[in-house]
PDB file of N, CA and C in Angstrom:
ATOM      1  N   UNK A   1       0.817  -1.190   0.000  1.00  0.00           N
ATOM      2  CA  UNK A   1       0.000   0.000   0.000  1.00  0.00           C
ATOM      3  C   UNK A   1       0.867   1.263   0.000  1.00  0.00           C
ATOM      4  N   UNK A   2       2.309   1.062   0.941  1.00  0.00           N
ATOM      5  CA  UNK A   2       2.688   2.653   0.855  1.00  0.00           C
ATOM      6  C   UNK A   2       3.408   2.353  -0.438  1.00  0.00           C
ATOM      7  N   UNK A   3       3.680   1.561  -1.012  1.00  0.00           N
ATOM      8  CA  UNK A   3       4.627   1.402  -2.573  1.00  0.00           C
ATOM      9  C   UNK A   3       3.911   2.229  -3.503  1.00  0.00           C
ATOM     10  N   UNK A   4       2.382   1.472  -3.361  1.00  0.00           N
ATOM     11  CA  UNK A   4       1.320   2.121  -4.167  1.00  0.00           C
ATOM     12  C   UNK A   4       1.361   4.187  -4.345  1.00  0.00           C
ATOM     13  N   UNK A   5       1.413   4.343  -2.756  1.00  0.00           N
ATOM     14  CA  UNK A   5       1.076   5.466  -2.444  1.00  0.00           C
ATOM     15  C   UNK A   5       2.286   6.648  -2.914  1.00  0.00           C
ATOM     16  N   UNK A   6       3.454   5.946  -2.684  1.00  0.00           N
ATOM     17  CA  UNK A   6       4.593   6.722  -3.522  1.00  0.00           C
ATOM     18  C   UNK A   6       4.637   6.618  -4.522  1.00  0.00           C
ATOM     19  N   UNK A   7       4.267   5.905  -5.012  1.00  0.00           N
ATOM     20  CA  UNK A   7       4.604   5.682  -6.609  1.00  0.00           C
ATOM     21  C   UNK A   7       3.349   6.825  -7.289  1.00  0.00           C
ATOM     22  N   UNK A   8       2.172   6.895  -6.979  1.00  0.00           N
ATOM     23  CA  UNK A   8       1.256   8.065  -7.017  1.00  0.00           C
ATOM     24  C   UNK A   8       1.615   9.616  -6.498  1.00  0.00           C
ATOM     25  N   UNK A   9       2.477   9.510  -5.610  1.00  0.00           N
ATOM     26  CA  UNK A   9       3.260  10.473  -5.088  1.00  0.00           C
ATOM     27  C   UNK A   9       4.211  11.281  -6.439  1.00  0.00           C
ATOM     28  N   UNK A  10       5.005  10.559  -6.503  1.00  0.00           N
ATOM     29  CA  UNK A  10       5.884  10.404  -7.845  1.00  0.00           C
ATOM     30  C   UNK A  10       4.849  10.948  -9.438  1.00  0.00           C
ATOM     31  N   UNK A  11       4.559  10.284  -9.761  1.00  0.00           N
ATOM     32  CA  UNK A  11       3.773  10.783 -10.742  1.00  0.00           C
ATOM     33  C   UNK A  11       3.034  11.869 -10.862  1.00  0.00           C
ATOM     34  N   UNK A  12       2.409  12.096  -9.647  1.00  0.00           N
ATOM     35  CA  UNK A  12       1.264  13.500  -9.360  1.00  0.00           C
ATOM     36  C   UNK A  12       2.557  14.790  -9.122  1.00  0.00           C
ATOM     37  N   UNK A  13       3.525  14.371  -9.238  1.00  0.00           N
ATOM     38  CA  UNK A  13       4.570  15.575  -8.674  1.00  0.00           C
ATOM     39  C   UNK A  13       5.277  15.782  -9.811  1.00  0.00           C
ATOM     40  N   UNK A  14       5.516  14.934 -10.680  1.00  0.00           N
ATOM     41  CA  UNK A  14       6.023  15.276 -12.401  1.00  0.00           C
ATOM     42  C   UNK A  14       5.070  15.377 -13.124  1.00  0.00           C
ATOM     43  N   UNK A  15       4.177  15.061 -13.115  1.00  0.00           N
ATOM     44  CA  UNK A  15       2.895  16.053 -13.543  1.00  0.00           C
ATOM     45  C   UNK A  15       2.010  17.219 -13.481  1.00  0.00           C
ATOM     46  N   UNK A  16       2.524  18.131 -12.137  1.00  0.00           N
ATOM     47  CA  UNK A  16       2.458  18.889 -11.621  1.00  0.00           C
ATOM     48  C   UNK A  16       3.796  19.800 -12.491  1.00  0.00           C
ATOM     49  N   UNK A  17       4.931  19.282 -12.258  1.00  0.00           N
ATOM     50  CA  UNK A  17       6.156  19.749 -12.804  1.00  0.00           C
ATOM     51  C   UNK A  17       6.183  20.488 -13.879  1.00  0.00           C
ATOM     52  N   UNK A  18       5.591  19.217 -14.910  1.00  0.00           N
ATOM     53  CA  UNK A  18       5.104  19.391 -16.085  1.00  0.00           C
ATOM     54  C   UNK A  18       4.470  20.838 -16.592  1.00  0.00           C
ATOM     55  N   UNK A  19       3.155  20.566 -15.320  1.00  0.00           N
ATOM     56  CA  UNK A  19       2.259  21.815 -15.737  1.00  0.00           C
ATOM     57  C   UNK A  19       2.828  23.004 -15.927  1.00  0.00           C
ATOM     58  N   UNK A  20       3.630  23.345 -14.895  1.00  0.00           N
ATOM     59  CA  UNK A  20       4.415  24.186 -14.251  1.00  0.00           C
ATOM     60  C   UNK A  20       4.940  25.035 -15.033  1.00  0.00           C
ATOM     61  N   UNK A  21       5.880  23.815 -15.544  1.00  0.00           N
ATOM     62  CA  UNK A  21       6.781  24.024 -17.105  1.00  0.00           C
ATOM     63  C   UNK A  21       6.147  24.904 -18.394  1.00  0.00           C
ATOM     64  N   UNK A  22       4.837  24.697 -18.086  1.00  0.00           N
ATOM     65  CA  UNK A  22       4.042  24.967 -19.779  1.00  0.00           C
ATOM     66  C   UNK A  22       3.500  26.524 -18.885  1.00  0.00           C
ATOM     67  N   UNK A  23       2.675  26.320 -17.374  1.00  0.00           N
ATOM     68  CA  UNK A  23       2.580  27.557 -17.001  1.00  0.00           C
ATOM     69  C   UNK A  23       2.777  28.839 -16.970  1.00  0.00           C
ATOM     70  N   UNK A  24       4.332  28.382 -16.522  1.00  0.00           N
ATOM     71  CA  UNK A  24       5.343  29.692 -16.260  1.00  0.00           C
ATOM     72  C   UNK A  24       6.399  29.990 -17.714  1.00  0.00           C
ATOM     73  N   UNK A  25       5.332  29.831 -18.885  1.00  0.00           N
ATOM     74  CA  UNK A  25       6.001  29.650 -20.519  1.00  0.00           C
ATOM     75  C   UNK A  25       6.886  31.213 -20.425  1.00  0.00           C
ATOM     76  N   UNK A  26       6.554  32.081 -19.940  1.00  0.00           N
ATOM     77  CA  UNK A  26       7.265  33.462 -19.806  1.00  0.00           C
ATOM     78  C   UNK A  26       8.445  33.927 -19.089  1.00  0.00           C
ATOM     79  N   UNK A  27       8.495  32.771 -18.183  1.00  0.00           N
ATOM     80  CA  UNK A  27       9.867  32.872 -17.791  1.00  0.00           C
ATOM     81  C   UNK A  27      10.972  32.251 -18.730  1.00  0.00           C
ATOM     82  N   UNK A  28      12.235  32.276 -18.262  1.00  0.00           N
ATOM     83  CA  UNK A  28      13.450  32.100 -18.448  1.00  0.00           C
ATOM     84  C   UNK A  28      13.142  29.761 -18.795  1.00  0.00           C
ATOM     85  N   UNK A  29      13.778  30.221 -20.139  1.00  0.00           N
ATOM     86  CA  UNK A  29      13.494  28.552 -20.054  1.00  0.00           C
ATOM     87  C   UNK A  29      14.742  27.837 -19.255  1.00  0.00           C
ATOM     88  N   UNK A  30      15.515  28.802 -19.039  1.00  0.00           N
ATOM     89  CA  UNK A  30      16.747  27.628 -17.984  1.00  0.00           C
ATOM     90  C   UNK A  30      16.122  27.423 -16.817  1.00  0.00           C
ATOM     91  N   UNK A  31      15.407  28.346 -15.873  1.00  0.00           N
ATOM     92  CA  UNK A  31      14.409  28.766 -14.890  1.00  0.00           C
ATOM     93  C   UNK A  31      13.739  27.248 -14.765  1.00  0.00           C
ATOM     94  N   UNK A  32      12.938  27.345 -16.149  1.00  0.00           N
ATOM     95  CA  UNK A  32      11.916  26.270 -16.155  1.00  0.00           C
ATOM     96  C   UNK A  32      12.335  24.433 -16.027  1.00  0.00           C
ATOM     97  N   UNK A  33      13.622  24.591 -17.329  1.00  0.00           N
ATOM     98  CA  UNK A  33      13.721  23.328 -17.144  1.00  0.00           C
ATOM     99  C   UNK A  33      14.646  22.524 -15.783  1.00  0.00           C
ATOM    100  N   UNK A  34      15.605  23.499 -15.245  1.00  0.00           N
ATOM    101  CA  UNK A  34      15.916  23.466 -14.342  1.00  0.00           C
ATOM    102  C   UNK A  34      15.209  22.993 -13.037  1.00  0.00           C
ATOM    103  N   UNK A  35      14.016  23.330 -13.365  1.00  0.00           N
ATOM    104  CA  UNK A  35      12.898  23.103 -12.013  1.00  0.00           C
ATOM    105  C   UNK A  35      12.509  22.185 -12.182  1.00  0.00           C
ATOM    106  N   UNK A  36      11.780  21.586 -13.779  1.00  0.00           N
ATOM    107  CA  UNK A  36      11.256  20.064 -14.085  1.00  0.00           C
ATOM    108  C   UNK A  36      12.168  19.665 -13.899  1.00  0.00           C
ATOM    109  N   UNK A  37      13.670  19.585 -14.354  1.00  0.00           N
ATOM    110  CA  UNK A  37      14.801  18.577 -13.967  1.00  0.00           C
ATOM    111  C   UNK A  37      15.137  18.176 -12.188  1.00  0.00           C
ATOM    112  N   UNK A  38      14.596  19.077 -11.665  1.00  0.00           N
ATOM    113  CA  UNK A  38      14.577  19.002 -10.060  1.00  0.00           C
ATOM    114  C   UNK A  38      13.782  18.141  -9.857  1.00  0.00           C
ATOM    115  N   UNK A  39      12.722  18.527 -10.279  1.00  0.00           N
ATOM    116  CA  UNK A  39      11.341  17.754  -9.599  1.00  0.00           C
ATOM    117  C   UNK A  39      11.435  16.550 -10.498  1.00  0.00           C
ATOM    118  N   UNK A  40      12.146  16.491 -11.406  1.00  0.00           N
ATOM    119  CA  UNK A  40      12.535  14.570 -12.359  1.00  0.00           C
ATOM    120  C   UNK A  40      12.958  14.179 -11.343  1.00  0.00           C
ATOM    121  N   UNK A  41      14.220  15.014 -10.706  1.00  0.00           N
ATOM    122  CA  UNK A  41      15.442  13.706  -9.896  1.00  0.00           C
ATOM    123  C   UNK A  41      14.494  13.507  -8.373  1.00  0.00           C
ATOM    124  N   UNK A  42      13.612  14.259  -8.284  1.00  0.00           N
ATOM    125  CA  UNK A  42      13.006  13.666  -6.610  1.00  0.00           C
ATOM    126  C   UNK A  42      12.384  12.995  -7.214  1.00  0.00           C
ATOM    127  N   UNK A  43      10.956  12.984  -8.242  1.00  0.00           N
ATOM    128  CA  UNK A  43      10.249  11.889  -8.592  1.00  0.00           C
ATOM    129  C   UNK A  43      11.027  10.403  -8.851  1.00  0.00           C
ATOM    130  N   UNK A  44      12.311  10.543  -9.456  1.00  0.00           N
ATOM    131  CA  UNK A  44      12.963   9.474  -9.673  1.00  0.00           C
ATOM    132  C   UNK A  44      13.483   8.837  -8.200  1.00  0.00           C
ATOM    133  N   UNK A  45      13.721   9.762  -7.351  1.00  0.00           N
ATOM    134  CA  UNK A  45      14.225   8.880  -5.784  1.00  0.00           C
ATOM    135  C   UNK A  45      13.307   8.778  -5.555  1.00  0.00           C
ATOM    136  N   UNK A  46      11.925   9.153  -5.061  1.00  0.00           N
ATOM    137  CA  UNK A  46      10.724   8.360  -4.729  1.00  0.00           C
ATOM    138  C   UNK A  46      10.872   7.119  -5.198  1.00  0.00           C
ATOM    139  N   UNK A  47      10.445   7.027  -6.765  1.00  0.00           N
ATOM    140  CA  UNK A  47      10.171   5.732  -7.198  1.00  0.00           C
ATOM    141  C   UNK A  47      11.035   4.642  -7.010  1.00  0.00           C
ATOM    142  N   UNK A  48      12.427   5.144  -6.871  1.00  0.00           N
ATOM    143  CA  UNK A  48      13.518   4.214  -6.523  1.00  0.00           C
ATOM    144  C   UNK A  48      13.245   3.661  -5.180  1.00  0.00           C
ATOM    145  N   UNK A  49      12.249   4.162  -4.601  1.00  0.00           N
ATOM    146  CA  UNK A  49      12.564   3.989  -2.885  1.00  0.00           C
ATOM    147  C   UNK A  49      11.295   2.724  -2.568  1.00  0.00           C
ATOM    148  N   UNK A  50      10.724   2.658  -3.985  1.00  0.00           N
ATOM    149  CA  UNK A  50       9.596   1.678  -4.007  1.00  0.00           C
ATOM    150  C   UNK A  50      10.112   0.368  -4.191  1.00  0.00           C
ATOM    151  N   UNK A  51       9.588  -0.492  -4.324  1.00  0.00           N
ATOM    152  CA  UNK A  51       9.770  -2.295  -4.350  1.00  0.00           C
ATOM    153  C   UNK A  51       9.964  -2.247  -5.688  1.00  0.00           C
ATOM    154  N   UNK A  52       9.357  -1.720  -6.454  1.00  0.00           N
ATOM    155  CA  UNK A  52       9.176  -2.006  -8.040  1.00  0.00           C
ATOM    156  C   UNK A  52      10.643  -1.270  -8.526  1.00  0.00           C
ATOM    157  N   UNK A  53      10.672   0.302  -8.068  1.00  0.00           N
ATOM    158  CA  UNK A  53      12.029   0.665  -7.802  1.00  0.00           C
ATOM    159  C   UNK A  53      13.044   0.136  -7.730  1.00  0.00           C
ATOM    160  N   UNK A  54      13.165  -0.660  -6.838  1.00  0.00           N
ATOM    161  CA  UNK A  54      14.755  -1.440  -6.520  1.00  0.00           C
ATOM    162  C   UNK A  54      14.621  -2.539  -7.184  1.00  0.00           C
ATOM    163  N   UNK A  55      13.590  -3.606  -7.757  1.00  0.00           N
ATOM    164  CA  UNK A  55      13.483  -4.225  -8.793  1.00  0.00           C
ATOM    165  C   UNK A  55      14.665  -4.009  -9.914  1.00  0.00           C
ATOM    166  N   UNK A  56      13.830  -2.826 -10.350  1.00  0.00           N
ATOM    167  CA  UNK A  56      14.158  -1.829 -11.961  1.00  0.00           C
ATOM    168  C   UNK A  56      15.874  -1.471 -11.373  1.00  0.00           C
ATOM    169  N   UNK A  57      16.434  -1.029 -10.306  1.00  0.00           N
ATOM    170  CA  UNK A  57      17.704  -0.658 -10.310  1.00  0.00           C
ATOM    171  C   UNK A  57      18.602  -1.857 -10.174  1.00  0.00           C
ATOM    172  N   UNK A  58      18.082  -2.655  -9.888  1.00  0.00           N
ATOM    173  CA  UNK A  58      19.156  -4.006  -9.732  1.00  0.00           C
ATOM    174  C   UNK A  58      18.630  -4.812 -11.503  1.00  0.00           C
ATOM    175  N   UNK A  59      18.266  -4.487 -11.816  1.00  0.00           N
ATOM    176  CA  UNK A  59      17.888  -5.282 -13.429  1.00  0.00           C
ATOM    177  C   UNK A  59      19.333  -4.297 -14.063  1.00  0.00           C
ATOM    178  N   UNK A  60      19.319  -3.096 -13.933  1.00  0.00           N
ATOM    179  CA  UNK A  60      19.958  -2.313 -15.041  1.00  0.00           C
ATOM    180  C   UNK A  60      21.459  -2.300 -14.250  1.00  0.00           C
ATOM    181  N   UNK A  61      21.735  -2.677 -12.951  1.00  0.00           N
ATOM    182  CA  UNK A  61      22.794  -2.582 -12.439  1.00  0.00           C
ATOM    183  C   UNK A  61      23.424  -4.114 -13.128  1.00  0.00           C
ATOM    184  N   UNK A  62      22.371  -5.193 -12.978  1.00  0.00           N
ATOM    185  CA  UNK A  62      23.114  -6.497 -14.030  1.00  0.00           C
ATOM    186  C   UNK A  62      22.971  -6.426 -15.080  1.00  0.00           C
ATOM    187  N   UNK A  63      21.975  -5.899 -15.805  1.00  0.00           N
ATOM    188  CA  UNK A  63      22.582  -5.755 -17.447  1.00  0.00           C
ATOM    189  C   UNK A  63      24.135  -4.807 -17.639  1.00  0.00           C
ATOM    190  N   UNK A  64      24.305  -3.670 -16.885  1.00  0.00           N
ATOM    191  CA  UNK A  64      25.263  -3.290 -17.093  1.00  0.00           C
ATOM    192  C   UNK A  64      26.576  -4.304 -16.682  1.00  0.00           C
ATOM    193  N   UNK A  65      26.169  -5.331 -15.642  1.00  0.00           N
ATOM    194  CA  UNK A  65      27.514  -6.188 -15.625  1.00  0.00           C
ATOM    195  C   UNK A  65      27.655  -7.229 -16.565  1.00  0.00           C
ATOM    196  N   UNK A  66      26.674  -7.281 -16.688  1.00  0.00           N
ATOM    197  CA  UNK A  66      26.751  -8.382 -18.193  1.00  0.00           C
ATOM    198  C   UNK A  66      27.138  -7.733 -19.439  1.00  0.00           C
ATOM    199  N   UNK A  67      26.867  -6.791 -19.734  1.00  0.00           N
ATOM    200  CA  UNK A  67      27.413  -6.184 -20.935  1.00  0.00           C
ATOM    201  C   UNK A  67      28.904  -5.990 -20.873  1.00  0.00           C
ATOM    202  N   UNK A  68      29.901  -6.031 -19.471  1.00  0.00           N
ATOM    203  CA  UNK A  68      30.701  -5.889 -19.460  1.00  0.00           C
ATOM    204  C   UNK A  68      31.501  -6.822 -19.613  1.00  0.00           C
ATOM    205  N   UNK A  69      30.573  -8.024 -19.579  1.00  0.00           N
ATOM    206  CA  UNK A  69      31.688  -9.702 -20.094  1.00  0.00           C
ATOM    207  C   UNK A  69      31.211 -10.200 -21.199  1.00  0.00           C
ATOM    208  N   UNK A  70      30.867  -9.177 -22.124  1.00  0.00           N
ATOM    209  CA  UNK A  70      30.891  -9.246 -23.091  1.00  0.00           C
ATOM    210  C   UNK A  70      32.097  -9.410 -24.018  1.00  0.00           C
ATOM    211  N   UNK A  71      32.341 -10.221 -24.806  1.00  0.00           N
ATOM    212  CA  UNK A  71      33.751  -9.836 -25.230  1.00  0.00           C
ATOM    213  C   UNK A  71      33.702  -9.364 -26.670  1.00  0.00           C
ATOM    214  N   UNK A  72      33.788  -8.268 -27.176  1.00  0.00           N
ATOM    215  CA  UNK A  72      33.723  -7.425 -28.255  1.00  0.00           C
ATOM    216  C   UNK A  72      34.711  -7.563 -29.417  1.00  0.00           C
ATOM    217  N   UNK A  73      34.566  -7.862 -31.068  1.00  0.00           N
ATOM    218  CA  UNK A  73      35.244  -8.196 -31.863  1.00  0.00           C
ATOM    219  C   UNK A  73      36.617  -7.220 -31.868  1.00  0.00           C
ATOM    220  N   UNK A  74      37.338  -7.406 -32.232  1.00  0.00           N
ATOM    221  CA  UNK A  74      38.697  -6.749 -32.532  1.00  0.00           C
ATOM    222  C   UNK A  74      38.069  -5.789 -34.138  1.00  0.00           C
ATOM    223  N   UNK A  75      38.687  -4.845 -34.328  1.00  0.00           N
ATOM    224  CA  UNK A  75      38.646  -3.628 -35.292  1.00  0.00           C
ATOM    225  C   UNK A  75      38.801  -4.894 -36.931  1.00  0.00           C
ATOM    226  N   UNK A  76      39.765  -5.549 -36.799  1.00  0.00           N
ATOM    227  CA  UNK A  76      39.821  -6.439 -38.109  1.00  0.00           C
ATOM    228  C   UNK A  76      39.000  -7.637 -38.163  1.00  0.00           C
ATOM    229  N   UNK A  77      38.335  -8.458 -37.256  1.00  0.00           N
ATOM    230  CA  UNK A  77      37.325  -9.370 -37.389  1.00  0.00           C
ATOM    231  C   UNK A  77      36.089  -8.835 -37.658  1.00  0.00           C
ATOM    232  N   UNK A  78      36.236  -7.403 -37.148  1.00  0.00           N
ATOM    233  CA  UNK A  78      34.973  -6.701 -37.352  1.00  0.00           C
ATOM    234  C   UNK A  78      34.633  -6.572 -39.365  1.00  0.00           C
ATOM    235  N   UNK A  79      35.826  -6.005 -39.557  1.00  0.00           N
ATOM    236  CA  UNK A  79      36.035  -6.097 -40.883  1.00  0.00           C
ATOM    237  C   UNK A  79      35.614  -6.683 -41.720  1.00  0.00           C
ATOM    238  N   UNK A  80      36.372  -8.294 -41.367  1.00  0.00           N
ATOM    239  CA  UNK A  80      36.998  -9.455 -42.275  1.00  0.00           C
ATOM    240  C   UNK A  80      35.272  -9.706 -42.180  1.00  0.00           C
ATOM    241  N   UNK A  81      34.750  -9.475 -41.165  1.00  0.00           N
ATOM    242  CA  UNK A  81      33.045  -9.964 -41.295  1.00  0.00           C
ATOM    243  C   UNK A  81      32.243  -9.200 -41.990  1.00  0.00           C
ATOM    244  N   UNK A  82      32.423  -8.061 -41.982  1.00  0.00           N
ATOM    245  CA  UNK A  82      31.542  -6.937 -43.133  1.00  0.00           C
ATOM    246  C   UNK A  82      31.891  -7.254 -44.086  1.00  0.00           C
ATOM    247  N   UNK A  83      33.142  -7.637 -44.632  1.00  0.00           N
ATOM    248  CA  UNK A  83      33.256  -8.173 -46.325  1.00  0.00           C
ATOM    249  C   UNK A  83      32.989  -9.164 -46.783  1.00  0.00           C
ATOM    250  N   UNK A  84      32.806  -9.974 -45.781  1.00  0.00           N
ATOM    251  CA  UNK A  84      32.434 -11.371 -45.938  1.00  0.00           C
ATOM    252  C   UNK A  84      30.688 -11.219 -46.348  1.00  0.00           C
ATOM    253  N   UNK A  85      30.234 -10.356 -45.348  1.00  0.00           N
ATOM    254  CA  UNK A  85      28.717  -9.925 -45.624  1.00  0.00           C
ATOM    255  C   UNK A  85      28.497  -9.209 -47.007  1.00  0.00           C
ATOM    256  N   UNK A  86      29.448  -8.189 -47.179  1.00  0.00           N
ATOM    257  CA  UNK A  86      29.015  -7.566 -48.413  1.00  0.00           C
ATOM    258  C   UNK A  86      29.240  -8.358 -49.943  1.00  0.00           C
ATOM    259  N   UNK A  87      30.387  -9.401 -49.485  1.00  0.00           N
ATOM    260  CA  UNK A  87      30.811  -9.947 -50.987  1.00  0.00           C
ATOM    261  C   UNK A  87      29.340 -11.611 -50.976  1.00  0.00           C
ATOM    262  N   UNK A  88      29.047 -12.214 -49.680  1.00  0.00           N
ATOM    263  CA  UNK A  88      27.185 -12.727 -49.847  1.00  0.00           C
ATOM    264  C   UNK A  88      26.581 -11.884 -50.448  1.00  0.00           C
ATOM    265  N   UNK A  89      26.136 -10.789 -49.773  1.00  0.00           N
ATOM    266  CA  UNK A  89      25.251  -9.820 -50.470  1.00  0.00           C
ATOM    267  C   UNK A  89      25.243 -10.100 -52.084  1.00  0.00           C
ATOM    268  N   UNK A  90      26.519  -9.600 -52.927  1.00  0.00           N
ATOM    269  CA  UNK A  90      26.975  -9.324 -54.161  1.00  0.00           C
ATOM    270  C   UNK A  90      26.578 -10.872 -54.978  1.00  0.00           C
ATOM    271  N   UNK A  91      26.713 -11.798 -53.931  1.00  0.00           N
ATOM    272  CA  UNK A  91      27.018 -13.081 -54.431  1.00  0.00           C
ATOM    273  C   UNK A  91      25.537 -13.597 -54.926  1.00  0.00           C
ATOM    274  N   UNK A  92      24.593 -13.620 -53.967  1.00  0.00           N
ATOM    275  CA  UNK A  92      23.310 -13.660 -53.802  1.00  0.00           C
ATOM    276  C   UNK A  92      22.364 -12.983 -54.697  1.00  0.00           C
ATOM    277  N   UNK A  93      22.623 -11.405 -54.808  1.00  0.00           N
ATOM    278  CA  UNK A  93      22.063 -10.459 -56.004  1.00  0.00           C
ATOM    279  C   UNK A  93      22.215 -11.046 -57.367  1.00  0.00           C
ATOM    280  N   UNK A  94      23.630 -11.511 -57.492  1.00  0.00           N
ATOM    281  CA  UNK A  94      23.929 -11.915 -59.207  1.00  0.00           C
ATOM    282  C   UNK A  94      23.189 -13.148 -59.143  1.00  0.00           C
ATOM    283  N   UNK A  95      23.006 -14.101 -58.332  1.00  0.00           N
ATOM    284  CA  UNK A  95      22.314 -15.391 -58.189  1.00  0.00           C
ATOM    285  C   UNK A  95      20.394 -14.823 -58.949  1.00  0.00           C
ATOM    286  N   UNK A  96      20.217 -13.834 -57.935  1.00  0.00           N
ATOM    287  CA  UNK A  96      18.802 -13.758 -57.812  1.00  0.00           C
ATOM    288  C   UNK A  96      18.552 -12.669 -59.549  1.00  0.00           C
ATOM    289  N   UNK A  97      19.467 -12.593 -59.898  1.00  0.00           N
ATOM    290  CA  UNK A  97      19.144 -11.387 -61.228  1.00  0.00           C
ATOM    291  C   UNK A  97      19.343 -12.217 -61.927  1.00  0.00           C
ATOM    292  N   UNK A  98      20.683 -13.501 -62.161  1.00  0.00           N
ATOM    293  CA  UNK A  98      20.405 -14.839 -63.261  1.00  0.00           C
ATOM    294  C   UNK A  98      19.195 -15.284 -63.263  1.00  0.00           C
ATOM    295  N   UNK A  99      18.849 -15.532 -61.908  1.00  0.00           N
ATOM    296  CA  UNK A  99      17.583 -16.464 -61.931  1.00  0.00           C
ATOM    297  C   UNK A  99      16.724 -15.932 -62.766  1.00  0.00           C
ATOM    298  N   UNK A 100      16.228 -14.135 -62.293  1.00  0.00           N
ATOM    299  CA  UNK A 100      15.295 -13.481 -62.898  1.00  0.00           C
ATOM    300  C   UNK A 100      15.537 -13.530 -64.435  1.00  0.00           C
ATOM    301  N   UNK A 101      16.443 -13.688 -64.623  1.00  0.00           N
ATOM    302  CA  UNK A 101      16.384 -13.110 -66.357  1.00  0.00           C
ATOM    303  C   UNK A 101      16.106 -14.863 -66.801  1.00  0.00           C
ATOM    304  N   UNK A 102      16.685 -15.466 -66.520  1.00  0.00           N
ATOM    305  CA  UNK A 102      16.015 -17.035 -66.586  1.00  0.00           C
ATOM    306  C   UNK A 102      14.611 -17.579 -66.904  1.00  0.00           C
ATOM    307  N   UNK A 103      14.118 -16.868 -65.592  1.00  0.00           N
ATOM    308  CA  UNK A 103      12.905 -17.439 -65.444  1.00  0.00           C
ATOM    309  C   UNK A 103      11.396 -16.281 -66.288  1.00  0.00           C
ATOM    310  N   UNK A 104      12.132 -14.871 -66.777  1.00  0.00           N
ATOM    311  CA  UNK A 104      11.678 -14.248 -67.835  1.00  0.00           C
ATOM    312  C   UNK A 104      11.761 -14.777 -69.147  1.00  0.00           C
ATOM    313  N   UNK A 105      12.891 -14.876 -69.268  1.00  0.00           N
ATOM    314  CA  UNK A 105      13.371 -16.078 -70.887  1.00  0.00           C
ATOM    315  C   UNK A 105      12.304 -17.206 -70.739  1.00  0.00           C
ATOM    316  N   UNK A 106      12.349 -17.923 -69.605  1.00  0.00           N
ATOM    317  CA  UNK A 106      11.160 -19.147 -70.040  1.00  0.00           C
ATOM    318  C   UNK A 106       9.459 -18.624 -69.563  1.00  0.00           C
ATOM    319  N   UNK A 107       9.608 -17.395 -69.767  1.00  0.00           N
ATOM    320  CA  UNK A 107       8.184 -17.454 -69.362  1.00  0.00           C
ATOM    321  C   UNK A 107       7.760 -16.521 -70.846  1.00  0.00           C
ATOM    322  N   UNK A 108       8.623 -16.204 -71.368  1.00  0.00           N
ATOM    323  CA  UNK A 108       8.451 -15.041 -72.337  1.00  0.00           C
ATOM    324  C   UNK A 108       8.229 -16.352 -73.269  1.00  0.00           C
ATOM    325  N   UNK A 109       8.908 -17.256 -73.637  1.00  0.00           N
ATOM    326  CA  UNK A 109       9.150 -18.425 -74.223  1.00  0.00           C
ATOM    327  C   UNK A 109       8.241 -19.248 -74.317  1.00  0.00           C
ATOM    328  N   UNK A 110       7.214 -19.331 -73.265  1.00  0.00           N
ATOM    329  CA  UNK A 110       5.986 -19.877 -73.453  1.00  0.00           C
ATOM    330  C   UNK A 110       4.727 -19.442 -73.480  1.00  0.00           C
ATOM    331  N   UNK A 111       4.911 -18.190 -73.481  1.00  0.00           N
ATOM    332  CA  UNK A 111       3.316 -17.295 -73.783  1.00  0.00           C
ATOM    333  C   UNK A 111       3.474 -16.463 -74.865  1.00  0.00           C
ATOM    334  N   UNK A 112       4.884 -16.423 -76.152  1.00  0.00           N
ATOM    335  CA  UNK A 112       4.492 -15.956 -77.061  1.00  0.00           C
ATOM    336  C   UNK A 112       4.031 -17.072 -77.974  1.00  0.00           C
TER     337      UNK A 112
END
C-alpha cells in the first residue's frame, strides 16, 4: 500500500512539474527546465525507494555487468566480417538477377 502510495506520489509531482513548465512559458526557459529537472530527480528517488524501484535498479545494475563480459570483436574481425557480408550480399544479387532473367526467358518463351 505505501509502494502504491509513492509511486502516485511520484507521478502526481512530475505532472504537476510538467504543468508548471508549460505555465510559467514566460519565464526564463533555464528557470523552467531546471525546475522540471529538479522535480525529475526527486520523482525518480521516490520511485527508486519503491519495491518495483529497486526491482528496476538491480535489473539495469546487471545488465550493465553483463554487458561488461561481453567480449567485443577486434577492429579487423569486425572487418573481415563486413566483407564477408558484403561480398554474400553481391554473391546472392547476381544469383537472384540470373535467376530473374532465366525465369523471364522461359516465361516469355511460353506465352508468345
Amino acid at each position: 500500500m505505501m509502494d502504491k502510495l509513492k509511486m502516485a506520489v511520484a507521478v502526481l509531482l512530475l505532472a504537476a512539474a510538467i504543468g508548471a513548465f508549460y505555465y510559467f512559458g514566460e519565464q526564463s526557459t533555464l528557470i523552467r527546465v531546471g525546475g522540471l529537472l529538479t522535480v525529475a530527480v526527486i520523482s525518480a528517488l521516490i520511485l527508486l525507494s519503491t519495491a518495483l524501484g529497486r526491482t528496476a535498479k538491480a535489473f539495469f545494475v546487471e545488465s550493465r555487468q553483463e554487458a561488461r563480459k561481453v567480449v567485443w570483436p577486434s577492429r579487423k574481425e569486425t572487418t573481415q566480417t563486413t566483407m564477408f557480408v558484403v561480398a554474400m550480399v553481391m554473391l546472392v544479387a547476381v544469383f537472384l538477377w540470373m535467376l530473374d532473367m532465366f525465369l523471364g526467358w522461359a516465361v516469355r518463351g511460353l506465352t508468345v
